[in-house]
C-alpha atoms as a PDB file:
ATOM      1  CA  UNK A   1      -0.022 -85.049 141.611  1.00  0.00           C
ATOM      2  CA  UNK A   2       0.303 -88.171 144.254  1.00  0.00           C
ATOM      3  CA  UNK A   3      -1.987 -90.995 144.050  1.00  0.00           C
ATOM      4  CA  UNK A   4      -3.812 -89.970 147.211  1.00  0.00           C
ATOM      5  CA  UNK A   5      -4.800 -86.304 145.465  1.00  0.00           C
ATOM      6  CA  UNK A   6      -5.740 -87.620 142.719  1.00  0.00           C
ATOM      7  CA  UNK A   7      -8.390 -89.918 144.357  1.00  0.00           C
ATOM      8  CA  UNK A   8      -9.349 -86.982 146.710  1.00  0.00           C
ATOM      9  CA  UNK A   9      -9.968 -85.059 143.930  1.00  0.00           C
ATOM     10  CA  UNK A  10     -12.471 -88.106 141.583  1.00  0.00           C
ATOM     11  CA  UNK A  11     -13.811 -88.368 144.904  1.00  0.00           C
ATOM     12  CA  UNK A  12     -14.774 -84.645 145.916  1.00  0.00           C
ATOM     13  CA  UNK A  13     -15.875 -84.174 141.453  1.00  0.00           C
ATOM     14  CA  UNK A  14     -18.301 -87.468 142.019  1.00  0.00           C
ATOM     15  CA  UNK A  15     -19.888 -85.727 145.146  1.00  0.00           C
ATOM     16  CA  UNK A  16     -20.081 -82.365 143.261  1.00  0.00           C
ATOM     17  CA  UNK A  17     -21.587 -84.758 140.511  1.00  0.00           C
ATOM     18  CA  UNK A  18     -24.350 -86.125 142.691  1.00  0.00           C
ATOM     19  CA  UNK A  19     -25.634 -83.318 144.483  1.00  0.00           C
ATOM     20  CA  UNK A  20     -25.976 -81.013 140.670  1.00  0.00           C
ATOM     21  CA  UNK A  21     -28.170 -84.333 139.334  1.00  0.00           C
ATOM     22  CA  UNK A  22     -29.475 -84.795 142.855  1.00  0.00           C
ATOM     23  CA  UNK A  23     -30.639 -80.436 143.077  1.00  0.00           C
ATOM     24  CA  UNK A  24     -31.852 -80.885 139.174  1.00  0.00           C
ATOM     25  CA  UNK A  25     -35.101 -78.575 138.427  1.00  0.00           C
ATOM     26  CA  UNK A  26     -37.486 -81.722 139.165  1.00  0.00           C
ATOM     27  CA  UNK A  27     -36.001 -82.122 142.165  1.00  0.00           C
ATOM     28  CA  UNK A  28     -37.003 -78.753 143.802  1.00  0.00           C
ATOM     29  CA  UNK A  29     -40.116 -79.034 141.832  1.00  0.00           C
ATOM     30  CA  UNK A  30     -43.703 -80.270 143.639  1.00  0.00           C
ATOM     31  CA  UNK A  31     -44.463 -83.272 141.701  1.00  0.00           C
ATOM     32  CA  UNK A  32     -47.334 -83.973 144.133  1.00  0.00           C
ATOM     33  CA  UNK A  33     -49.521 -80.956 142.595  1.00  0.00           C
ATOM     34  CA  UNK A  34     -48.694 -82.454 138.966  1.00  0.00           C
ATOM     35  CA  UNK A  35     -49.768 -85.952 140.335  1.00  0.00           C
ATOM     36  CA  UNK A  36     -52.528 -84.967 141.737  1.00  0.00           C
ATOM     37  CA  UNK A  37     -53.982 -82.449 139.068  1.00  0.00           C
ATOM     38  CA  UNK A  38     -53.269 -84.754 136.284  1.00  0.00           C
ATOM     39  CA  UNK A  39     -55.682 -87.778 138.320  1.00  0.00           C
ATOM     40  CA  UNK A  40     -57.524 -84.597 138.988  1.00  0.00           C
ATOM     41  CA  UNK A  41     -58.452 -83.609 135.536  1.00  0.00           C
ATOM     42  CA  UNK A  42     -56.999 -86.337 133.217  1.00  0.00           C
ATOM     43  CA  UNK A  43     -58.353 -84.971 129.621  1.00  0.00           C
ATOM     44  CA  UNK A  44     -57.346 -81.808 130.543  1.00  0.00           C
ATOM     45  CA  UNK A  45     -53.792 -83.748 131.185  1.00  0.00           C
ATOM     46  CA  UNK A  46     -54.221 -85.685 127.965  1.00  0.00           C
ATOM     47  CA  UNK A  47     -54.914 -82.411 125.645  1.00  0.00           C
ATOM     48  CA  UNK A  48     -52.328 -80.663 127.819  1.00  0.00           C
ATOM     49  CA  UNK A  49     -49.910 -82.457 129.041  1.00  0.00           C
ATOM     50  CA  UNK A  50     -46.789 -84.693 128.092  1.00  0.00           C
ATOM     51  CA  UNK A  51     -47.407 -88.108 128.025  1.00  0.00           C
ATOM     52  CA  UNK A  52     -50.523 -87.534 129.634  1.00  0.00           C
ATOM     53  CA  UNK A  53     -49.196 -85.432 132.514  1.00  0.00           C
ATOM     54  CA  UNK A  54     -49.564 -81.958 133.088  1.00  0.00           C
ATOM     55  CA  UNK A  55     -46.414 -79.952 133.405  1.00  0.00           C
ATOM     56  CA  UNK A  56     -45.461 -77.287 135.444  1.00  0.00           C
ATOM     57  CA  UNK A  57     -46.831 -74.236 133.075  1.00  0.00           C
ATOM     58  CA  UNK A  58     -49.962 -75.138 134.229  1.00  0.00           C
ATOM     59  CA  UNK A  59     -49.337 -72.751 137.180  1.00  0.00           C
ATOM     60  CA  UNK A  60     -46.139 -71.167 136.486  1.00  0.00           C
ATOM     61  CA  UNK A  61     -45.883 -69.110 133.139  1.00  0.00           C
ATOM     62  CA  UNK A  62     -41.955 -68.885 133.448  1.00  0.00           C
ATOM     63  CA  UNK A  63     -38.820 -71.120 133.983  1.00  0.00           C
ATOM     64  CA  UNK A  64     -38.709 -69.249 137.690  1.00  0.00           C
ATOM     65  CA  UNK A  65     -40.880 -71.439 139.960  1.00  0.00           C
ATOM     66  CA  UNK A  66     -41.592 -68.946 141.955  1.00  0.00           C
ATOM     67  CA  UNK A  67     -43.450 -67.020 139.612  1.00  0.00           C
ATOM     68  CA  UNK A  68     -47.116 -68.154 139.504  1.00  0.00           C
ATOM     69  CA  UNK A  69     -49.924 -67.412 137.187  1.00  0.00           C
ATOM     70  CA  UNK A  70     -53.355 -66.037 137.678  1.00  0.00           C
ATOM     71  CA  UNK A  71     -54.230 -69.754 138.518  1.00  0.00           C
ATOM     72  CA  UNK A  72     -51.102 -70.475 140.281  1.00  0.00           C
ATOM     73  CA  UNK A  73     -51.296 -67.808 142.877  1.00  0.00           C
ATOM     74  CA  UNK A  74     -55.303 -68.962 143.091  1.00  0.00           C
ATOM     75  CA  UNK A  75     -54.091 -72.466 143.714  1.00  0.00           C
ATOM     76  CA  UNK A  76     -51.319 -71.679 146.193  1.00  0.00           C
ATOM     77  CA  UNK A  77     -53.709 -69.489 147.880  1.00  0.00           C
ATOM     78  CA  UNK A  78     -55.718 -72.260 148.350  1.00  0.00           C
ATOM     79  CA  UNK A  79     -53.586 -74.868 149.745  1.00  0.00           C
ATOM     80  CA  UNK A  80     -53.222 -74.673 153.833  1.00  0.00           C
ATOM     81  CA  UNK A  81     -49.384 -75.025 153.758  1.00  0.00           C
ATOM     82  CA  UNK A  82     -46.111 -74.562 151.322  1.00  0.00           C
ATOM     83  CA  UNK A  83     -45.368 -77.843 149.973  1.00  0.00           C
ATOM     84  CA  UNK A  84     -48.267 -79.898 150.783  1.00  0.00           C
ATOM     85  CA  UNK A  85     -48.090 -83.784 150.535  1.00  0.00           C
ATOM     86  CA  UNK A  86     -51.387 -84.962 151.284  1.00  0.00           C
ATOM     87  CA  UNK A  87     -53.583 -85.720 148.430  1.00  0.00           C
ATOM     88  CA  UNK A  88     -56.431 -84.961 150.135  1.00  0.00           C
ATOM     89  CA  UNK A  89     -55.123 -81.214 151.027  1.00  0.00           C
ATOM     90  CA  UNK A  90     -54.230 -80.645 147.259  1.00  0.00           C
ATOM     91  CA  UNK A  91     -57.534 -82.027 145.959  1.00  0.00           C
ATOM     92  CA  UNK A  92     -59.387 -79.847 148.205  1.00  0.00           C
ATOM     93  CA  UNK A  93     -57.399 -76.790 147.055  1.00  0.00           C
ATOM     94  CA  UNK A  94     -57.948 -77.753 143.891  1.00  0.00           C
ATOM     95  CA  UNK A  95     -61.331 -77.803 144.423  1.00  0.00           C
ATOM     96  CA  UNK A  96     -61.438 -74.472 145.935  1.00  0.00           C
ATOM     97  CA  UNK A  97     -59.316 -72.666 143.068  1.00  0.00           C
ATOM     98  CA  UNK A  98     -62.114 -73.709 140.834  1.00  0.00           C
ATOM     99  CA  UNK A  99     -64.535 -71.277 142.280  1.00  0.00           C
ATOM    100  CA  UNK A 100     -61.864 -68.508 141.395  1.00  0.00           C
ATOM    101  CA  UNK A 101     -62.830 -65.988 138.457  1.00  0.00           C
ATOM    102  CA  UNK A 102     -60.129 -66.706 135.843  1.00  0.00           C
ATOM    103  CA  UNK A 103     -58.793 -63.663 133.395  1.00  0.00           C
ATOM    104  CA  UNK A 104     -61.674 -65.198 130.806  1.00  0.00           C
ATOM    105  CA  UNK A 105     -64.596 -62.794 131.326  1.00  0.00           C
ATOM    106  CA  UNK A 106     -67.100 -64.666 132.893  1.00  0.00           C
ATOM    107  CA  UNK A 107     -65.625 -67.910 133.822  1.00  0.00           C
ATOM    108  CA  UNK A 108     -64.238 -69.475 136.490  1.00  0.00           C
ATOM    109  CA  UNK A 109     -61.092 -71.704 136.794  1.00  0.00           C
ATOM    110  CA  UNK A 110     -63.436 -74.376 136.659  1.00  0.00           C
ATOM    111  CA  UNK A 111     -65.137 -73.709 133.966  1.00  0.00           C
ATOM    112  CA  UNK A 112     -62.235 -73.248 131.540  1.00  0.00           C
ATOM    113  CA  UNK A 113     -60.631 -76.724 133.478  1.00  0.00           C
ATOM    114  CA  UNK A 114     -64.383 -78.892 132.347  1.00  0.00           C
ATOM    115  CA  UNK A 115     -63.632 -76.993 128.927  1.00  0.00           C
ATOM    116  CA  UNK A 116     -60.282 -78.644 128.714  1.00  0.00           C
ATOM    117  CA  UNK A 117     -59.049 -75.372 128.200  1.00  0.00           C
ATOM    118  CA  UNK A 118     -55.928 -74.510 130.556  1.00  0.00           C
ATOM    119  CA  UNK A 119     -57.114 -72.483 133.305  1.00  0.00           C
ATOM    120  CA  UNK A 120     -54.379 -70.070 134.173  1.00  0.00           C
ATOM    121  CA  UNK A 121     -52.815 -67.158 131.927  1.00  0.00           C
ATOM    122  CA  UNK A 122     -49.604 -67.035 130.400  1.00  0.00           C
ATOM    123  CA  UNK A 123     -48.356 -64.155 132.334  1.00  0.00           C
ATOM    124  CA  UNK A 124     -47.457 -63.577 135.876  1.00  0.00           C
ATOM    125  CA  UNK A 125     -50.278 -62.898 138.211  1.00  0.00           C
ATOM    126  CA  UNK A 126     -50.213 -59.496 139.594  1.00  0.00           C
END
């Protein structure tokens, strides 16, 4: 192999490198909604979450991201676009899914959420 392939080919692996670490599963994630819910409801992120963030399984009961739980699906329902940013937007969903009747007879998202008990199930939402 010449000199000239062999930097072709470091230099086409290094780009292949970058864009795997650059595509990782945080990447395609919404950190925004973890943000947000963990300033949201910070002893529910402190009893729930790591290092006093929530993680993802509050909304998604599955490695697949685009499976949602019972809260999930309330919460996306909520929110007035895929992949909101605004802070505002995502606090007033957040807001909104509260008011949703949860899988626990009787209470509401909200209600489980001032409980510092997670709000959404651990299955898929149907």
């Amino acid at each position: 192999m010449t000199m000239k392939a062999c930097v072709k080919l470091a230099t086409a692996a290094a780009v292949v490198a970058g864009l795997f670490l650059a595509t990782g599963s945080e990447a395609v994630a919404r950190p925004k909604y973890k943000d947000v819910m963990s300033a949201t409801y910070p002893e529910l992120a402190k009893k729930h979450g790591t290092d006093g963030k929530l993680t993802c399984a509050v909304c998604h009961p599955d490695k697949d991201k685009k499976i949602r739980n019972n809260y999930g699906a309330a919460f996306g329902k909520a929110l007035t676009k895929k992949n909101e940013t605004d802070e505002a937007k995502i606090k007033e969903a957040l807001t909104k899914s509260e008011g949703e009747k949860s899988a626990t007879d009787g209470k509401t998202f909200g209600d489980l959420i001032k409980a510092v008990e997670l709000p959404g199930t651990a299955e898929a939402a149907k």
